[in-house]
N, C-alpha and C. Protein backbone atom coordinates (compact mmCIF):
# COMPACT_ATOMS: atom_id res chain seq x y z
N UNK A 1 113.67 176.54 -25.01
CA UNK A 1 114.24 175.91 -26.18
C UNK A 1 115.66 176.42 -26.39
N UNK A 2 116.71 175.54 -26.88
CA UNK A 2 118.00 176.29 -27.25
C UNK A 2 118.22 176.98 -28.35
N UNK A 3 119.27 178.08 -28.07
CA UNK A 3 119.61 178.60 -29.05
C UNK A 3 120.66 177.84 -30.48
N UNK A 4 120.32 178.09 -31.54
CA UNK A 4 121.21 177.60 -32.35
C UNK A 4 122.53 177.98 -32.84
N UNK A 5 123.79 177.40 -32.97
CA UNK A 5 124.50 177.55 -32.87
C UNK A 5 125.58 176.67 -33.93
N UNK A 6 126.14 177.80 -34.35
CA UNK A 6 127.29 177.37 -35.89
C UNK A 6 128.54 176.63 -35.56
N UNK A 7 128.57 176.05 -35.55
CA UNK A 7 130.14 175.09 -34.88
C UNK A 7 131.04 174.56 -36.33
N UNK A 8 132.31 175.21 -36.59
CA UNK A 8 133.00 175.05 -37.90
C UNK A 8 133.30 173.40 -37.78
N UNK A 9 133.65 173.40 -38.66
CA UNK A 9 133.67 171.45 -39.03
C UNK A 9 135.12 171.19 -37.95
N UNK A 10 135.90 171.60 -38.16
CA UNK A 10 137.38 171.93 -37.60
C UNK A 10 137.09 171.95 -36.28
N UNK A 11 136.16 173.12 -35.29
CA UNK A 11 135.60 172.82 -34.31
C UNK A 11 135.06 171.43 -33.73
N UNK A 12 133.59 171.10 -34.56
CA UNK A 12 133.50 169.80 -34.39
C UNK A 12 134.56 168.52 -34.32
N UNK A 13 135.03 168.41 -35.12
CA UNK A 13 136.13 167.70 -34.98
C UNK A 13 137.15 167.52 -33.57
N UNK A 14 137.32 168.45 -33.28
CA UNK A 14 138.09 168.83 -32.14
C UNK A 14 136.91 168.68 -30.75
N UNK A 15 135.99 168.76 -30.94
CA UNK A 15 134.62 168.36 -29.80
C UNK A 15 134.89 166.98 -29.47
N UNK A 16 135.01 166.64 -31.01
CA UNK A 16 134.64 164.81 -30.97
C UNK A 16 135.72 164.11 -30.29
N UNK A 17 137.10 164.77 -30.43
CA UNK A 17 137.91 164.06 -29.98
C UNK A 17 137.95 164.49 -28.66
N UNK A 18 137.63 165.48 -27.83
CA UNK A 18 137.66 165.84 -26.75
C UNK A 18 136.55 164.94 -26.13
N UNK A 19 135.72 164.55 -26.51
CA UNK A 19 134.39 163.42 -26.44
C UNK A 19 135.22 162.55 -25.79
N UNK A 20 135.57 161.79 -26.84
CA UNK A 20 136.59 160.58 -26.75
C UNK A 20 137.32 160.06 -25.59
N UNK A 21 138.00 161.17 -25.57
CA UNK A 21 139.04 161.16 -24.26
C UNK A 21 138.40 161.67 -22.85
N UNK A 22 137.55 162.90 -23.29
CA UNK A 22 137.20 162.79 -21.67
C UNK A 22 135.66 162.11 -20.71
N UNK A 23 135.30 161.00 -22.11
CA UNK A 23 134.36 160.04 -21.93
C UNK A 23 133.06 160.98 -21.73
N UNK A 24 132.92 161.83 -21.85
CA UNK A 24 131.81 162.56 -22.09
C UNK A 24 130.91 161.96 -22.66
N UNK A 25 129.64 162.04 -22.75
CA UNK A 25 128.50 161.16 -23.43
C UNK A 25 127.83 162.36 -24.50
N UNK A 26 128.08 163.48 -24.70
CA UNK A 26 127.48 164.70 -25.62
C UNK A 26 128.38 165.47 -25.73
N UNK A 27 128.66 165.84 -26.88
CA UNK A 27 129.09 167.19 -27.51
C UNK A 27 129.16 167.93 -26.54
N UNK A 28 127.65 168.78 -26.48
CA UNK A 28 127.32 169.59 -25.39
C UNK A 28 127.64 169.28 -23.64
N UNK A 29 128.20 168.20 -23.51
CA UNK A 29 128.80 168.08 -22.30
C UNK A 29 130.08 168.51 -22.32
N UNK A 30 131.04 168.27 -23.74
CA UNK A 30 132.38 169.05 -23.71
C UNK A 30 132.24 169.99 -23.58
N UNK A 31 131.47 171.24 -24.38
CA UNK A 31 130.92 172.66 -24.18
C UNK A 31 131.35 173.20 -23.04
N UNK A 32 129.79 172.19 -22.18
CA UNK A 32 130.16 172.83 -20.93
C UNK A 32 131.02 172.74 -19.76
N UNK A 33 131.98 172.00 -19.85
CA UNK A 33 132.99 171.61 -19.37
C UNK A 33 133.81 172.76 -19.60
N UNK A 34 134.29 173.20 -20.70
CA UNK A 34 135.26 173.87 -21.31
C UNK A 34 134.53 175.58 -20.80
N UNK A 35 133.49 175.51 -21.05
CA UNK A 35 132.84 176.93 -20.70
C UNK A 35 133.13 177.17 -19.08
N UNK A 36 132.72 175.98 -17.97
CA UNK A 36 133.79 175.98 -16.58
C UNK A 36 134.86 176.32 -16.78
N UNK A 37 135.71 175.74 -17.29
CA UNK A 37 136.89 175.98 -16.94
C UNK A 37 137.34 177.06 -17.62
N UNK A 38 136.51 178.02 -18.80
CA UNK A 38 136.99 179.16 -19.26
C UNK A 38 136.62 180.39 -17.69
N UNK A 39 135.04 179.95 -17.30
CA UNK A 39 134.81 180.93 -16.45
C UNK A 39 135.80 181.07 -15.17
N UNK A 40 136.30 180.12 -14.51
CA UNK A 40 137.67 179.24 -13.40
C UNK A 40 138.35 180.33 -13.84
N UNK A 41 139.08 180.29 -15.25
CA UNK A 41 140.44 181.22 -15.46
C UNK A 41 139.91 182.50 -15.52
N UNK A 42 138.94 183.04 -15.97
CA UNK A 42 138.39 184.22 -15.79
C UNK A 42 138.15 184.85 -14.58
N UNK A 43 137.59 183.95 -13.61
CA UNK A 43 137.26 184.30 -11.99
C UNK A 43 138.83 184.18 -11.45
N UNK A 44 139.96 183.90 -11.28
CA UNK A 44 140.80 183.49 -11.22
C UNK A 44 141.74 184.76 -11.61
N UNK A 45 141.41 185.49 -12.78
CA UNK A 45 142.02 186.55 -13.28
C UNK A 45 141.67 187.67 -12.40
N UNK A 46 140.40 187.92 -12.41
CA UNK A 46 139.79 189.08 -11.41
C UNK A 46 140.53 189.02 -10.08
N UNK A 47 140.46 187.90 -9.78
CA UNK A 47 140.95 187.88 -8.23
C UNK A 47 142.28 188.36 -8.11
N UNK A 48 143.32 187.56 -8.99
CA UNK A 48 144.48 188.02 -9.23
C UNK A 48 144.46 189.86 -9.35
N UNK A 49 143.51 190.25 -10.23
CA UNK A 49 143.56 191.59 -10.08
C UNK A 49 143.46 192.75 -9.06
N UNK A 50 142.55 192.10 -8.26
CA UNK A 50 141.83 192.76 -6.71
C UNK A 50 143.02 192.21 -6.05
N UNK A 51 143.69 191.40 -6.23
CA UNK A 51 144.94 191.59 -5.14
C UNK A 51 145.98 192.47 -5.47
N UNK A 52 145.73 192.55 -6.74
CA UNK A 52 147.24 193.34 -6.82
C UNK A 52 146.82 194.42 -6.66
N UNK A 53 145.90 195.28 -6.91
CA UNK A 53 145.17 196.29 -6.55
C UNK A 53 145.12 197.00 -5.15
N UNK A 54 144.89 195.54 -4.39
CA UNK A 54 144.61 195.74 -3.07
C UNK A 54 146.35 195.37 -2.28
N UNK A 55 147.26 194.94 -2.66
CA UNK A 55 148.57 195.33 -2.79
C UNK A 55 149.20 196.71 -2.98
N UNK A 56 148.94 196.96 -4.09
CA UNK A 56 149.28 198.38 -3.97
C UNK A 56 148.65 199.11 -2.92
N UNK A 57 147.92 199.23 -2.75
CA UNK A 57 146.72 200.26 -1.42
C UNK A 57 147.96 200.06 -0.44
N UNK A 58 147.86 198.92 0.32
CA UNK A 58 148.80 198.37 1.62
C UNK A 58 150.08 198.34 1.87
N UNK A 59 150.85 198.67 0.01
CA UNK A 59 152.16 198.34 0.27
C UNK A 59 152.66 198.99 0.97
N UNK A 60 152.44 200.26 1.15
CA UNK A 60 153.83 201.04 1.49
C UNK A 60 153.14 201.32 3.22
N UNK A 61 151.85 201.37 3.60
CA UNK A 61 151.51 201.41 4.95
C UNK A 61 152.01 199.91 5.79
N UNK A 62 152.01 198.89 5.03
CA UNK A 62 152.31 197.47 4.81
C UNK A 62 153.95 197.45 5.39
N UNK A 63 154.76 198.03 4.54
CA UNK A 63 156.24 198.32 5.00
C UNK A 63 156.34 199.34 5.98
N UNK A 64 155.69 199.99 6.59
CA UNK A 64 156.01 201.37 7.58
C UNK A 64 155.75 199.92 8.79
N UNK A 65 154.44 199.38 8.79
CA UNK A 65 154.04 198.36 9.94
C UNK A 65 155.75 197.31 10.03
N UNK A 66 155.40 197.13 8.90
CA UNK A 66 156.90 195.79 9.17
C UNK A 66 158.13 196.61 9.95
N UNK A 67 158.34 197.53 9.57
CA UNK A 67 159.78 198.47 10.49
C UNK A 67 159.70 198.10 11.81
N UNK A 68 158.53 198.26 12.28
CA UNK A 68 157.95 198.59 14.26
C UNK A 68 158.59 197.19 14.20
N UNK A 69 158.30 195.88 13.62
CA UNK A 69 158.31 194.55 14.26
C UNK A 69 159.81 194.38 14.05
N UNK A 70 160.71 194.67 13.32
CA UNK A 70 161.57 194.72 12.68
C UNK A 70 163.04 194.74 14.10
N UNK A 71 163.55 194.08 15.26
CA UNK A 71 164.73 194.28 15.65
C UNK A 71 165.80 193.49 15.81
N UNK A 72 167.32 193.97 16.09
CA UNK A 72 168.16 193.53 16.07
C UNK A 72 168.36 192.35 16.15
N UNK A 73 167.41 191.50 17.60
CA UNK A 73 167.68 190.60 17.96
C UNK A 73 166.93 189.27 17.95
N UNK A 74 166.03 189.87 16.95
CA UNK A 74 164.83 188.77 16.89
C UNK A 74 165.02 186.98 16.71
N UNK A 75 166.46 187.06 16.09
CA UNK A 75 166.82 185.87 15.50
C UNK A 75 167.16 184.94 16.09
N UNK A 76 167.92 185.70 17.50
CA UNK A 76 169.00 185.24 18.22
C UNK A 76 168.14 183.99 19.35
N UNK A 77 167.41 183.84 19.84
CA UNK A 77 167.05 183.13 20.58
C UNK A 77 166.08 181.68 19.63
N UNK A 78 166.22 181.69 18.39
CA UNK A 78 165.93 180.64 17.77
C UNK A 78 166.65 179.30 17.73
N UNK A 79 166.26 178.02 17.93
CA UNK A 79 167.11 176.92 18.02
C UNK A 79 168.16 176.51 16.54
């Protein structure tokens, strides 16, 4: 059975018109629409985080590697 749940009039309102426009057939289909795409930016954030994370770890072993590949003349035989 579902849980019950307080939705301010102001809220509703703003459901209904989200109804409207994105042809949704229930309330509770905007919900969960919006609850996707909250979890998207959330999963989305983490990831962003584990890279930068995992950025830092690599950077600077990351730049010692790039030096080795790094010579004078690499350019020169390009068309």
């Amino acid at each position: 059975m579902g849980k019950p749940l307080m939705i301010q009039l102001e809220d509703d309102s703003r459901i209904e018109k989200l109804k409207e426009k994105t042809g949704a057939k229930t309330k509770i289909e905007v919900v969960r629409s919006a609850l996707a795409l909250l979890e998207a930016d959330v999963l989305r954030l983490e990831r962003i985080k584990r890279w930068e994370k995992a950025a830092k770890i690599v950077g600077k072993s990351g730049r010692e590697i790039l030096k080795d590949f790094r010579t004078p003349h690499r350019f020169k035989n390009l068309p």
